[in-house]
PDB file of N, CA and C in Angstrom:
ATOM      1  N   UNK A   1     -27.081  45.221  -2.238  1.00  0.00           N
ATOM      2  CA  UNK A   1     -26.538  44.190  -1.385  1.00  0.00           C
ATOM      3  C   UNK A   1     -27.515  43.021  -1.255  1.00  0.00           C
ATOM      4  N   UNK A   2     -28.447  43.289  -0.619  1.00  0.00           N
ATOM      5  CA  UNK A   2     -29.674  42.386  -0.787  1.00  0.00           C
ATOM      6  C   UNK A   2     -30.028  41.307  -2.115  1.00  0.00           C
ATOM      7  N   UNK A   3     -30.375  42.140  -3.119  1.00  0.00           N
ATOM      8  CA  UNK A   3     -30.032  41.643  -4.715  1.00  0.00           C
ATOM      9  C   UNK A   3     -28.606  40.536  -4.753  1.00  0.00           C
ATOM     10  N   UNK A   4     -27.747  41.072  -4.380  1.00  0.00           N
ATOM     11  CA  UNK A   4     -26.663  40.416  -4.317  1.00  0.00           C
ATOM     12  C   UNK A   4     -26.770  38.910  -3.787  1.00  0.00           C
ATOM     13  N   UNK A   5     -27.435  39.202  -2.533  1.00  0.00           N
ATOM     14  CA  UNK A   5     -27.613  38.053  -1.520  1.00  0.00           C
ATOM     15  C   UNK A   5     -28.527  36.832  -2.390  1.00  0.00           C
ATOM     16  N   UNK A   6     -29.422  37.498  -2.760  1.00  0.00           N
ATOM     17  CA  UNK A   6     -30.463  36.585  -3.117  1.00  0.00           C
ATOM     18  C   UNK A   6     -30.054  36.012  -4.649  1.00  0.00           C
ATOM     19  N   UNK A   7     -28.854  36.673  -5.192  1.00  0.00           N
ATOM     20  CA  UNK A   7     -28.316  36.112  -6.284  1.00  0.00           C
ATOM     21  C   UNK A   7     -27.806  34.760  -6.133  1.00  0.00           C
ATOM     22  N   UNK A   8     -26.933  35.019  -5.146  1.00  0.00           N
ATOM     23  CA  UNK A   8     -25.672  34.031  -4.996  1.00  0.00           C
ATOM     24  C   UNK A   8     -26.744  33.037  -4.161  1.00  0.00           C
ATOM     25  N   UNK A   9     -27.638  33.397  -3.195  1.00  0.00           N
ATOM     26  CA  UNK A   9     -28.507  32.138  -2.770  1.00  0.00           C
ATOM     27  C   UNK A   9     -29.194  31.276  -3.600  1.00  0.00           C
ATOM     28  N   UNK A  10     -29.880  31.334  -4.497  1.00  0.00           N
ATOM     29  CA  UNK A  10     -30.320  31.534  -5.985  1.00  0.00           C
ATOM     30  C   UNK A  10     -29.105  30.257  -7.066  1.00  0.00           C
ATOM     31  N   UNK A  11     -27.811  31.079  -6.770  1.00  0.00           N
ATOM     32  CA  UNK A  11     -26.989  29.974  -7.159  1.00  0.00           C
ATOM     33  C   UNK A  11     -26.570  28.517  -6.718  1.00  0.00           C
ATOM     34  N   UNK A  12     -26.610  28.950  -5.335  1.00  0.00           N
ATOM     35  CA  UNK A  12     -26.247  28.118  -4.719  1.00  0.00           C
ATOM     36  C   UNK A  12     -26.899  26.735  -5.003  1.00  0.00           C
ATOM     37  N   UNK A  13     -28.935  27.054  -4.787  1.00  0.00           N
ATOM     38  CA  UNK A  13     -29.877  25.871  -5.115  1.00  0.00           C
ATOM     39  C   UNK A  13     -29.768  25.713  -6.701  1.00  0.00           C
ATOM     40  N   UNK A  14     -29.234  26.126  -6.939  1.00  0.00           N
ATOM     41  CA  UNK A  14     -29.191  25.881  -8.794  1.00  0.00           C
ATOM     42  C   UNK A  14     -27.963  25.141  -8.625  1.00  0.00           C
ATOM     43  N   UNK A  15     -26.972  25.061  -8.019  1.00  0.00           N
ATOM     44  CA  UNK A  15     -25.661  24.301  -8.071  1.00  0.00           C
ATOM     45  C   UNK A  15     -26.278  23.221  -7.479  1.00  0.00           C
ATOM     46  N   UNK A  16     -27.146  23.067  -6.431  1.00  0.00           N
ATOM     47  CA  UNK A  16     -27.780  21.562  -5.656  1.00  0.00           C
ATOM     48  C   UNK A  16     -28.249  20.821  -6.879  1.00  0.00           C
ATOM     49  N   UNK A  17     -28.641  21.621  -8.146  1.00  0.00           N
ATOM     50  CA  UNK A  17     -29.615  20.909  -8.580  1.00  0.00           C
ATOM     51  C   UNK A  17     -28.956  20.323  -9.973  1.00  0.00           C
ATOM     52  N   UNK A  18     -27.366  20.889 -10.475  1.00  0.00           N
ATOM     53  CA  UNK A  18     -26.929  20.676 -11.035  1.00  0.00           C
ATOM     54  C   UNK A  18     -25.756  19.106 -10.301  1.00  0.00           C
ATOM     55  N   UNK A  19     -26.264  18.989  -8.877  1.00  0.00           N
ATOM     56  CA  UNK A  19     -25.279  17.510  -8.885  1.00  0.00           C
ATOM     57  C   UNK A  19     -26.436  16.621  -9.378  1.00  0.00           C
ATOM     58  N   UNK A  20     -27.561  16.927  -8.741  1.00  0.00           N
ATOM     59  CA  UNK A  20     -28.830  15.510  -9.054  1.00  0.00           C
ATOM     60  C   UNK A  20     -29.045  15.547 -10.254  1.00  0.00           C
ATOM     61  N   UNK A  21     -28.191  16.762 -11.237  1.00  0.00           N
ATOM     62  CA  UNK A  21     -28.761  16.065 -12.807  1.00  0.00           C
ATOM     63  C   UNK A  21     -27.401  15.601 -13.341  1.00  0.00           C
ATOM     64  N   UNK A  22     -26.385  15.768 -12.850  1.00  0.00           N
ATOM     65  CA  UNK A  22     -25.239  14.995 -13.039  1.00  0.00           C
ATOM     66  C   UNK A  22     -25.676  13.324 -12.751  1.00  0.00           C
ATOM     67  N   UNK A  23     -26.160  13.336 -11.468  1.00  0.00           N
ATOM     68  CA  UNK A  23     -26.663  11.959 -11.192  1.00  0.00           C
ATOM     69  C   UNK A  23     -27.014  11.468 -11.935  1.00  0.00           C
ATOM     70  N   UNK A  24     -28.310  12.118 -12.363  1.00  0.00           N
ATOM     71  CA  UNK A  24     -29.567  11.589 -13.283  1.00  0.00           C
ATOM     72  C   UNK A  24     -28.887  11.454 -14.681  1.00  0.00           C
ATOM     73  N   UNK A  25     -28.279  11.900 -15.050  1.00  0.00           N
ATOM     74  CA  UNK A  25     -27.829  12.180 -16.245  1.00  0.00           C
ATOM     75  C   UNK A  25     -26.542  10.696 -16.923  1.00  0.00           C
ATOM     76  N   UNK A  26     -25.689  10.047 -15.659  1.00  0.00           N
ATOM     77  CA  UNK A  26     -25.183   9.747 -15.542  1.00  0.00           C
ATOM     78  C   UNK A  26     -25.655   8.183 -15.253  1.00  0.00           C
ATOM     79  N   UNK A  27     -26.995   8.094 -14.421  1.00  0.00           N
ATOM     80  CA  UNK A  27     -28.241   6.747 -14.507  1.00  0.00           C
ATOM     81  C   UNK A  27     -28.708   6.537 -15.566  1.00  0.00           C
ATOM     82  N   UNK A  28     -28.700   7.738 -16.314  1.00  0.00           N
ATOM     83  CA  UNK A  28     -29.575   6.933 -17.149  1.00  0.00           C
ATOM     84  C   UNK A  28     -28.877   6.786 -18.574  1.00  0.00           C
ATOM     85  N   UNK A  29     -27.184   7.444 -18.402  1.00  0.00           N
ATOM     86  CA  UNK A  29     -26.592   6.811 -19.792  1.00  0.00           C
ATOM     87  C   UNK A  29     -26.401   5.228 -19.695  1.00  0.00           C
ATOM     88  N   UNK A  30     -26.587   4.725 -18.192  1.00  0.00           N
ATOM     89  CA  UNK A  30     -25.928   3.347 -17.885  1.00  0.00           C
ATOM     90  C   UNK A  30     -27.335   2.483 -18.192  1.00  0.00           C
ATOM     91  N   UNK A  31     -28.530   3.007 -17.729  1.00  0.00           N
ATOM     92  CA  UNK A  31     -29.856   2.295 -17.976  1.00  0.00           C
ATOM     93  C   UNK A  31     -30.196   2.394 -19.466  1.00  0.00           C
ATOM     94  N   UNK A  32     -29.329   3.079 -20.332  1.00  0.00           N
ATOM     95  CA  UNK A  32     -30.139   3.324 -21.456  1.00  0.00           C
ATOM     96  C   UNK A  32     -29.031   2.546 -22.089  1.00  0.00           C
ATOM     97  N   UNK A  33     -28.424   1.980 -21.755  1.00  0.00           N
ATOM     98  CA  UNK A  33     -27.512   1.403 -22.873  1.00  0.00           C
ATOM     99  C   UNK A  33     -27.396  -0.474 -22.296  1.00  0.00           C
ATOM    100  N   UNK A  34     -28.079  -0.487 -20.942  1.00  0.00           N
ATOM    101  CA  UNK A  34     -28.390  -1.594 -20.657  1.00  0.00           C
ATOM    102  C   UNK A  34     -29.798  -2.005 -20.868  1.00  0.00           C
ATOM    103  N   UNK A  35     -30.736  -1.327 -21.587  1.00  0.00           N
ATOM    104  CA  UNK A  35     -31.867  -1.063 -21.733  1.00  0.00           C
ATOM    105  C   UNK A  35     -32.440  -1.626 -23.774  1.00  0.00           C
ATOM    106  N   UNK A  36     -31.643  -0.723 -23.777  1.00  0.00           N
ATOM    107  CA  UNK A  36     -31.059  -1.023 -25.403  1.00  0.00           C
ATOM    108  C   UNK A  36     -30.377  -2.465 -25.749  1.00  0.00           C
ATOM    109  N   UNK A  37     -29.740  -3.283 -24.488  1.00  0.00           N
ATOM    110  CA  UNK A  37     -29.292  -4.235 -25.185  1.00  0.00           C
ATOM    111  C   UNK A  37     -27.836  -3.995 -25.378  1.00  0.00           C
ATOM    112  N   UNK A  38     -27.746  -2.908 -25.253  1.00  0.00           N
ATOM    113  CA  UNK A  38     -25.701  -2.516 -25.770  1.00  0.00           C
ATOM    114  C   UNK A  38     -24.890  -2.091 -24.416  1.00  0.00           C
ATOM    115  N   UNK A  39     -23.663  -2.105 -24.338  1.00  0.00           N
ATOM    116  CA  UNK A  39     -23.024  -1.467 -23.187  1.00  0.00           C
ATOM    117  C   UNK A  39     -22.457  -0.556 -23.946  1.00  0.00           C
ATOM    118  N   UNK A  40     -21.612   0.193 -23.103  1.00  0.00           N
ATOM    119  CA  UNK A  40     -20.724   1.278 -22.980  1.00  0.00           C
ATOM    120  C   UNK A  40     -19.675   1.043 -21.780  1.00  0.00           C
ATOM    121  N   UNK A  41     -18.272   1.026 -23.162  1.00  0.00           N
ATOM    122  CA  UNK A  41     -16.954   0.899 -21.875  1.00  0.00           C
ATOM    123  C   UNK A  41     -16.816   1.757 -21.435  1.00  0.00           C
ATOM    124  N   UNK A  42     -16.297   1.459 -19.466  1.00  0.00           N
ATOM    125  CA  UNK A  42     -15.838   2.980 -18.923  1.00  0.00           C
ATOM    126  C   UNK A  42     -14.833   3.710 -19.275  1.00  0.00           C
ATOM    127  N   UNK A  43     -14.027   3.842 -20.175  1.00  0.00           N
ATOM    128  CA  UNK A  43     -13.332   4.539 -21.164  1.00  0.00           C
ATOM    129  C   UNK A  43     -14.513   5.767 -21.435  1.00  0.00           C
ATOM    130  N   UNK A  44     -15.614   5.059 -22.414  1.00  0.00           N
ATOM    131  CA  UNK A  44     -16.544   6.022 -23.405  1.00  0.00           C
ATOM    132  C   UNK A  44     -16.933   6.720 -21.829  1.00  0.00           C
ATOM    133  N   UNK A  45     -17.755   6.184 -20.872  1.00  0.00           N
ATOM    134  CA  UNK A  45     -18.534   6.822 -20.169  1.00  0.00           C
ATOM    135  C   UNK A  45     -17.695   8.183 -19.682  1.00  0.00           C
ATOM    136  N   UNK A  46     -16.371   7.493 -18.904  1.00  0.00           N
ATOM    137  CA  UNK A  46     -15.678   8.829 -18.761  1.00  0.00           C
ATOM    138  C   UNK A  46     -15.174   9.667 -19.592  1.00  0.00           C
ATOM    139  N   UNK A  47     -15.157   9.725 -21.147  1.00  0.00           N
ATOM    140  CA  UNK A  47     -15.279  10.429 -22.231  1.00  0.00           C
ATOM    141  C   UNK A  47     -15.833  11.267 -22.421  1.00  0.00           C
ATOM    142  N   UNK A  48     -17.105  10.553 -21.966  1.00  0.00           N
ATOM    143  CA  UNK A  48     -18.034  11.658 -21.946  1.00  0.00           C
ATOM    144  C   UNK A  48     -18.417  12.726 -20.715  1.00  0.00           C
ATOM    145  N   UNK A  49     -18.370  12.203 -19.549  1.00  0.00           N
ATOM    146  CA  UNK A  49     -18.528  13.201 -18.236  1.00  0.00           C
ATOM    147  C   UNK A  49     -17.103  14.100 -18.931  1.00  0.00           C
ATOM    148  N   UNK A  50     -15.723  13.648 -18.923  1.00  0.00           N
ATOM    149  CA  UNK A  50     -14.987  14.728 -19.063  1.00  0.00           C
ATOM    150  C   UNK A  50     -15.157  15.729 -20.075  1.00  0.00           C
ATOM    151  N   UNK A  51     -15.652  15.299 -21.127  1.00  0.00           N
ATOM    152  CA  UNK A  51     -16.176  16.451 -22.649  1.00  0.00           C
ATOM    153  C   UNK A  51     -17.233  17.398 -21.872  1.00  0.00           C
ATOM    154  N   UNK A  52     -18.173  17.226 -20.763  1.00  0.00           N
ATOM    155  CA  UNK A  52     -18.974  17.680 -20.372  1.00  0.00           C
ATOM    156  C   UNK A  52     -18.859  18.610 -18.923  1.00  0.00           C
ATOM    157  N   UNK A  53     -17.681  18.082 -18.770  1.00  0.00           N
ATOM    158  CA  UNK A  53     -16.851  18.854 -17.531  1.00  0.00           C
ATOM    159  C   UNK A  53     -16.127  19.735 -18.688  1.00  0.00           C
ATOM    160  N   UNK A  54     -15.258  20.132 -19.383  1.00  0.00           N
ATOM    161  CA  UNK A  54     -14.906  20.644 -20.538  1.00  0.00           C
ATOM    162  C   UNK A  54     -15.509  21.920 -21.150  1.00  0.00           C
ATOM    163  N   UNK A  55     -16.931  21.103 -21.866  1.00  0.00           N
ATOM    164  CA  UNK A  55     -17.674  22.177 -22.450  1.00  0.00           C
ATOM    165  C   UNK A  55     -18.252  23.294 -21.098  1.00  0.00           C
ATOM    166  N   UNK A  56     -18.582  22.153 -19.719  1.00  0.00           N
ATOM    167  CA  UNK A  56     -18.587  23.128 -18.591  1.00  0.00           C
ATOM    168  C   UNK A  56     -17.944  24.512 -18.505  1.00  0.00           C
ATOM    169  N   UNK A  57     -16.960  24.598 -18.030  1.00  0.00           N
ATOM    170  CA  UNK A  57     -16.067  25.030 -18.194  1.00  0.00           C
ATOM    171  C   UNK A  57     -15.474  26.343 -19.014  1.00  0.00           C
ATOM    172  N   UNK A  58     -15.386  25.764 -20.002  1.00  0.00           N
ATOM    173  CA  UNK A  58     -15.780  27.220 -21.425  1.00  0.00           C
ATOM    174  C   UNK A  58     -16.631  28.051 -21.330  1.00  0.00           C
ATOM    175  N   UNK A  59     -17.606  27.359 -20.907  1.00  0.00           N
ATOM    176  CA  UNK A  59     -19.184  27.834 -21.239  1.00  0.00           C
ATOM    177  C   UNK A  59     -18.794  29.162 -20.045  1.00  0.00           C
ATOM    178  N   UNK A  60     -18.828  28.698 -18.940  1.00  0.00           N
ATOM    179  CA  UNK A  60     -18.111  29.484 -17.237  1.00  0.00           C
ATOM    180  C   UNK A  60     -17.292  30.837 -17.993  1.00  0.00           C
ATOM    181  N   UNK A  61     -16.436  30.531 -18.979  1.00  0.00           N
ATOM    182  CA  UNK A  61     -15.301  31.935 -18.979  1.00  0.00           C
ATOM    183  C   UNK A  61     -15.810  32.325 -19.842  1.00  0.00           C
ATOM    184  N   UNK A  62     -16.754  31.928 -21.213  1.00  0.00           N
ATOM    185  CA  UNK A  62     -17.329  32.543 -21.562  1.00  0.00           C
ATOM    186  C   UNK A  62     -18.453  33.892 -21.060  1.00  0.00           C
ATOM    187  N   UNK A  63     -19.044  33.339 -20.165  1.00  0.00           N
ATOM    188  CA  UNK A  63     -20.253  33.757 -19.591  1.00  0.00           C
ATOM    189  C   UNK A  63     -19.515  34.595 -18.838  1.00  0.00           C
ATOM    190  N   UNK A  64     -18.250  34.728 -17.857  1.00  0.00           N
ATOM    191  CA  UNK A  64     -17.484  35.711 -17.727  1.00  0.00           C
ATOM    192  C   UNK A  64     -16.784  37.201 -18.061  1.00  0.00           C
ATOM    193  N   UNK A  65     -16.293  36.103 -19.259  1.00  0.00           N
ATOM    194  CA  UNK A  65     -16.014  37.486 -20.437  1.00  0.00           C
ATOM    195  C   UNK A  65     -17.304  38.365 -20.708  1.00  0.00           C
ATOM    196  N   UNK A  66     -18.393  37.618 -21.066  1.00  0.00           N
ATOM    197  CA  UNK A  66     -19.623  38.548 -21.382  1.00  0.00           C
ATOM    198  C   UNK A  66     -20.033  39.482 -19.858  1.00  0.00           C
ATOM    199  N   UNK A  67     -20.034  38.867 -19.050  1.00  0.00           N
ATOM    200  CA  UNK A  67     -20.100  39.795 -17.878  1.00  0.00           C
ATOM    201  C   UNK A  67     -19.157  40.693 -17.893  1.00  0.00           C
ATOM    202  N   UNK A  68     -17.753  40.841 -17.848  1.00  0.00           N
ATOM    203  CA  UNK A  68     -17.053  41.905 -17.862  1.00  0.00           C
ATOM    204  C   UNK A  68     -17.211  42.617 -18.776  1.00  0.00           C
ATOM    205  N   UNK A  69     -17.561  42.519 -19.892  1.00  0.00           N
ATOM    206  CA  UNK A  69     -18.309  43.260 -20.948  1.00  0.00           C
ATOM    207  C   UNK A  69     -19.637  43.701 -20.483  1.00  0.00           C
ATOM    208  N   UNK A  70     -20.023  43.476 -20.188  1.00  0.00           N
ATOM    209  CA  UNK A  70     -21.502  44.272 -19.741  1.00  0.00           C
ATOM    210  C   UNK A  70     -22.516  43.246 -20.470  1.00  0.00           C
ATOM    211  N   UNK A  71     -22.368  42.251 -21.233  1.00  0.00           N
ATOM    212  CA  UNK A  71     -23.259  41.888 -22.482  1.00  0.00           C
ATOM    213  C   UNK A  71     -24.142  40.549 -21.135  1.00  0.00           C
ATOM    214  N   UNK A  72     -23.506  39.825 -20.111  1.00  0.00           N
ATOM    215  CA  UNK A  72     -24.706  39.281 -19.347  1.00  0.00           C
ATOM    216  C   UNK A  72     -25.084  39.659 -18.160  1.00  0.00           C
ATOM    217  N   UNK A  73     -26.104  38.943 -17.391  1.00  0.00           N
ATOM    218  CA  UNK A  73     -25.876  39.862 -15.865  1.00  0.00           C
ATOM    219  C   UNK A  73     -25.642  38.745 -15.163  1.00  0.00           C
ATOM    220  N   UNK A  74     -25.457  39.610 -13.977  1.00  0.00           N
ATOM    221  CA  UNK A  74     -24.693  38.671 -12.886  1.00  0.00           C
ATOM    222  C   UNK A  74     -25.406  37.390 -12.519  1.00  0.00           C
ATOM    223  N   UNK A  75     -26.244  37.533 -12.600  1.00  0.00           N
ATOM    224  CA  UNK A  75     -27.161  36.247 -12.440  1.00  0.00           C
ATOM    225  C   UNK A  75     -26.573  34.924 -13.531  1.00  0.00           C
ATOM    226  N   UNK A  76     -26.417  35.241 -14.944  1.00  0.00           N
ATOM    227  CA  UNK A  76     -26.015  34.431 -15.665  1.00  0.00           C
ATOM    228  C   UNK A  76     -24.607  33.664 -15.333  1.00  0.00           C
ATOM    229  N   UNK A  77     -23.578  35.088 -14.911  1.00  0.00           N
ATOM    230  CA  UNK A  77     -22.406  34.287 -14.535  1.00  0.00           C
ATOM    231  C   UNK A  77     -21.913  33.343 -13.648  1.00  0.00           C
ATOM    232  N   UNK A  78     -22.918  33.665 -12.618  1.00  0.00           N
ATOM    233  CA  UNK A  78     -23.003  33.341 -11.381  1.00  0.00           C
ATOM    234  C   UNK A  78     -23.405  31.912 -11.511  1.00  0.00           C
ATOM    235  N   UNK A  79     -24.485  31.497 -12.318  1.00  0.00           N
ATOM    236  CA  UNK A  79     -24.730  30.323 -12.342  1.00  0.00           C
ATOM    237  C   UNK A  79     -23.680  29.379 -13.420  1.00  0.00           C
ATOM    238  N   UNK A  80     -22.946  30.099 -14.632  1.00  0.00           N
ATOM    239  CA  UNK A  80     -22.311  29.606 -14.908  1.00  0.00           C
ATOM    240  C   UNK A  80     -21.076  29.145 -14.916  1.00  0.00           C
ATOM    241  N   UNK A  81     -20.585  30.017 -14.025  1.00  0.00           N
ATOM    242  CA  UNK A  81     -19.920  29.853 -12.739  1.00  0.00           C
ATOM    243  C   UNK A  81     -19.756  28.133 -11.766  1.00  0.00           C
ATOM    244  N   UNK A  82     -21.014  28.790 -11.109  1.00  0.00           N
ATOM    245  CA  UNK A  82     -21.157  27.664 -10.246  1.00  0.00           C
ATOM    246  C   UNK A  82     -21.101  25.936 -10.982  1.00  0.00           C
ATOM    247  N   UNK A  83     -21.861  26.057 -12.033  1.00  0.00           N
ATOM    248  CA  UNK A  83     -21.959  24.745 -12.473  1.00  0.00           C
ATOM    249  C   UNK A  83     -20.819  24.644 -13.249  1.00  0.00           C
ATOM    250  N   UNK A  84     -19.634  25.143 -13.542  1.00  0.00           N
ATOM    251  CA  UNK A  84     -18.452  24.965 -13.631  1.00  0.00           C
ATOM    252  C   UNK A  84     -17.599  24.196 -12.481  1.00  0.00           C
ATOM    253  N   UNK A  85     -17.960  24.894 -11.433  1.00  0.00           N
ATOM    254  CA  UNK A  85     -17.109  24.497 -10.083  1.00  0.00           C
ATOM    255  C   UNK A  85     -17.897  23.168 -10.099  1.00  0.00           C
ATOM    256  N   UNK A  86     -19.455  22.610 -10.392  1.00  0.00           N
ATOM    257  CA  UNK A  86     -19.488  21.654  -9.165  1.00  0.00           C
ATOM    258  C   UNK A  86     -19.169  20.354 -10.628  1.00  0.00           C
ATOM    259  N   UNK A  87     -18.954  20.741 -12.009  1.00  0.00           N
ATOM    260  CA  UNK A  87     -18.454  20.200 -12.790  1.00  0.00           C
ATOM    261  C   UNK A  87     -16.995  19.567 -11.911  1.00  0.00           C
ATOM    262  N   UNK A  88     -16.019  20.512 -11.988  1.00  0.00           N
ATOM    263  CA  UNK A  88     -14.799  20.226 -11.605  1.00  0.00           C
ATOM    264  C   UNK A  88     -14.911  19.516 -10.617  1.00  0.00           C
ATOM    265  N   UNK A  89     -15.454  20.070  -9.450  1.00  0.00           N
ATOM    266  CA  UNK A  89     -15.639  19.256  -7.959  1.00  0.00           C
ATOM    267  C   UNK A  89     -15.620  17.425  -8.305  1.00  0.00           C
ATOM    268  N   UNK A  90     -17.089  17.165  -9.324  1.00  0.00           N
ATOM    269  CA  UNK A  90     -17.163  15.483  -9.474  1.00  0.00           C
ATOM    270  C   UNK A  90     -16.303  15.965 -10.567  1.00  0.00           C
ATOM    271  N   UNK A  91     -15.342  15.916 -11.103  1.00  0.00           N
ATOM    272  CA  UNK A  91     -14.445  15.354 -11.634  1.00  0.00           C
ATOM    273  C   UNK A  91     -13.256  14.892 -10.609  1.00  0.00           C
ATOM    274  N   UNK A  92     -13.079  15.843  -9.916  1.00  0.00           N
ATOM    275  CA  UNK A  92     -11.636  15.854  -9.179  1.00  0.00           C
ATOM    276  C   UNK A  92     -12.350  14.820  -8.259  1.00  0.00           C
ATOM    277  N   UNK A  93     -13.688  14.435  -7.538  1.00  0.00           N
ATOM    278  CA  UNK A  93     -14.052  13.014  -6.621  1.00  0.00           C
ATOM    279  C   UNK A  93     -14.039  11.996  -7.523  1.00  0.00           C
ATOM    280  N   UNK A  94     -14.498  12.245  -9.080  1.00  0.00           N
ATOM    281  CA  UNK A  94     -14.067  10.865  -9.180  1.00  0.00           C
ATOM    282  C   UNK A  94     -12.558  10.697  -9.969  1.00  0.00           C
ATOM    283  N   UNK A  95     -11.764  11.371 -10.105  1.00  0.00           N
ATOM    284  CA  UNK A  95     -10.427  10.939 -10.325  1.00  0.00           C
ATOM    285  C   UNK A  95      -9.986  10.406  -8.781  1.00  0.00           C
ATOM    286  N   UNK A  96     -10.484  10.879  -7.804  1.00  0.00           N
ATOM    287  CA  UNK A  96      -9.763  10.755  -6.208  1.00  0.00           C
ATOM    288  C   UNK A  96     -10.086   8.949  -6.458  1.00  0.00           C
ATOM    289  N   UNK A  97     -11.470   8.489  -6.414  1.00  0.00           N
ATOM    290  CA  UNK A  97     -12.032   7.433  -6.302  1.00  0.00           C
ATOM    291  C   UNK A  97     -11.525   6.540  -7.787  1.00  0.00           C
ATOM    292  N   UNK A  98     -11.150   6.749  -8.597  1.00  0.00           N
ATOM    293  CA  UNK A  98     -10.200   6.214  -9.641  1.00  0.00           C
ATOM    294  C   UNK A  98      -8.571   5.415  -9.049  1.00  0.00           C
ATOM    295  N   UNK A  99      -8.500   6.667  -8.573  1.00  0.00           N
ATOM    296  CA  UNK A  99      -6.919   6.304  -7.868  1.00  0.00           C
ATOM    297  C   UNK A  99      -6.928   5.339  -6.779  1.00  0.00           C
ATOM    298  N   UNK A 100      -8.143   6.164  -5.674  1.00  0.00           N
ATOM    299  CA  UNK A 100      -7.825   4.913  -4.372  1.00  0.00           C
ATOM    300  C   UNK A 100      -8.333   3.588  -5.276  1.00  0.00           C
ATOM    301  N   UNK A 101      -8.749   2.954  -6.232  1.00  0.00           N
ATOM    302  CA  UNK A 101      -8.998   2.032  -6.810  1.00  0.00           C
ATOM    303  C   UNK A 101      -8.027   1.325  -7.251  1.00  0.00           C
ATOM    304  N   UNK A 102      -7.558   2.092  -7.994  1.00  0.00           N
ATOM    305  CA  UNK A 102      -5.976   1.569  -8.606  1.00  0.00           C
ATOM    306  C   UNK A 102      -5.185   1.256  -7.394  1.00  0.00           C
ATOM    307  N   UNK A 103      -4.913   1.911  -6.702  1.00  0.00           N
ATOM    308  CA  UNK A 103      -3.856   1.596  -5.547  1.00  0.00           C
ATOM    309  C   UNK A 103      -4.340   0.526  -4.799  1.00  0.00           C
ATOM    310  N   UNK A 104      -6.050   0.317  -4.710  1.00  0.00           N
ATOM    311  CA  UNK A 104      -6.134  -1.102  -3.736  1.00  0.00           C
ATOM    312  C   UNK A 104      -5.910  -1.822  -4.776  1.00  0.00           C
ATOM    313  N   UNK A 105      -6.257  -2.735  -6.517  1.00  0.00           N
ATOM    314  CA  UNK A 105      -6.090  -2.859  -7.248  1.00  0.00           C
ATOM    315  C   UNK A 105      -4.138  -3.613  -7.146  1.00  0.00           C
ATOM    316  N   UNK A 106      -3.978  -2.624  -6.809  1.00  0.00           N
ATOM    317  CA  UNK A 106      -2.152  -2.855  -6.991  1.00  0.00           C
ATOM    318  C   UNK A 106      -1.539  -3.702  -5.972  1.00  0.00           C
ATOM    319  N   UNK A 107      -2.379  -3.135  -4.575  1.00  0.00           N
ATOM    320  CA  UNK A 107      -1.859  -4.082  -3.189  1.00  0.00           C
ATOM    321  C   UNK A 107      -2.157  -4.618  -3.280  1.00  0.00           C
ATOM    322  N   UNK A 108      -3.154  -5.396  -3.994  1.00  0.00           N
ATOM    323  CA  UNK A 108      -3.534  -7.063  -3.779  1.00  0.00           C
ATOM    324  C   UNK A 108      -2.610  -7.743  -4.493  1.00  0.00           C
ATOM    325  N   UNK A 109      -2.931  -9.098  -3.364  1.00  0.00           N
ATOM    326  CA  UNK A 109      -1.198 -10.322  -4.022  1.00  0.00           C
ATOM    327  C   UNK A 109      -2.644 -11.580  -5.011  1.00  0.00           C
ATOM    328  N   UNK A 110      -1.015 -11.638  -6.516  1.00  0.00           N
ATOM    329  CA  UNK A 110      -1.461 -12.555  -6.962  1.00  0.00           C
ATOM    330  C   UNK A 110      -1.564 -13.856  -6.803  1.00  0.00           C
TER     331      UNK A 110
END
């Protein structure tokens, strides 16, 4: 039980640490391509967070399946797991923040 506890606590700061590298990850495709001299349309950018929410994802039921198989331990799933969910989580905030965009976007008079 204990083990248990300190698993999922364990996950939890590993999920904290998987938004600040979403962050980071996400600063510095925008600094590195303003850095370089080149942009990137938000088309590509969100191309890419979603391929990466995606491969997230897989990776999660993969690491599943191998747990119900016996082949990882709980520790592995658990985290791959989690950084699945907080994948989905900023996807589903920024589709939310996509939309309320569009909709103010729409109410404004020409």
């Amino acid at each position: 039980m204990i083990d248990a506890i300190n698993t999922i606590s364990s996950a939890i700061s590993g999920a904290k640490g998987v938004s600040s590298s979403l962050e980071s990850s996400a600063t510095q495709a925008l600094s590195g391509s303003v850095a370089s001299g080149t942009t990137q349309s938000f088309a590509s950018v969100m191309s890419n967070m979603a391929s990466d929410a995606v491969n997230s994802l897989k990776a999660s039921e993969v690491a599943s399946i191998q747990g119900i198989r016996g082949e990882a331990n709980t520790r592995e799933v658990i985290d791959a797991v989690m950084n699945a969910e907080q994948s989905l989580q900023t996807a589903i905030a920024i589709r939310d923040k996509v939309v309320t965009a569009y909709l103010e976007v729409a109410r404004m008079s020409i």
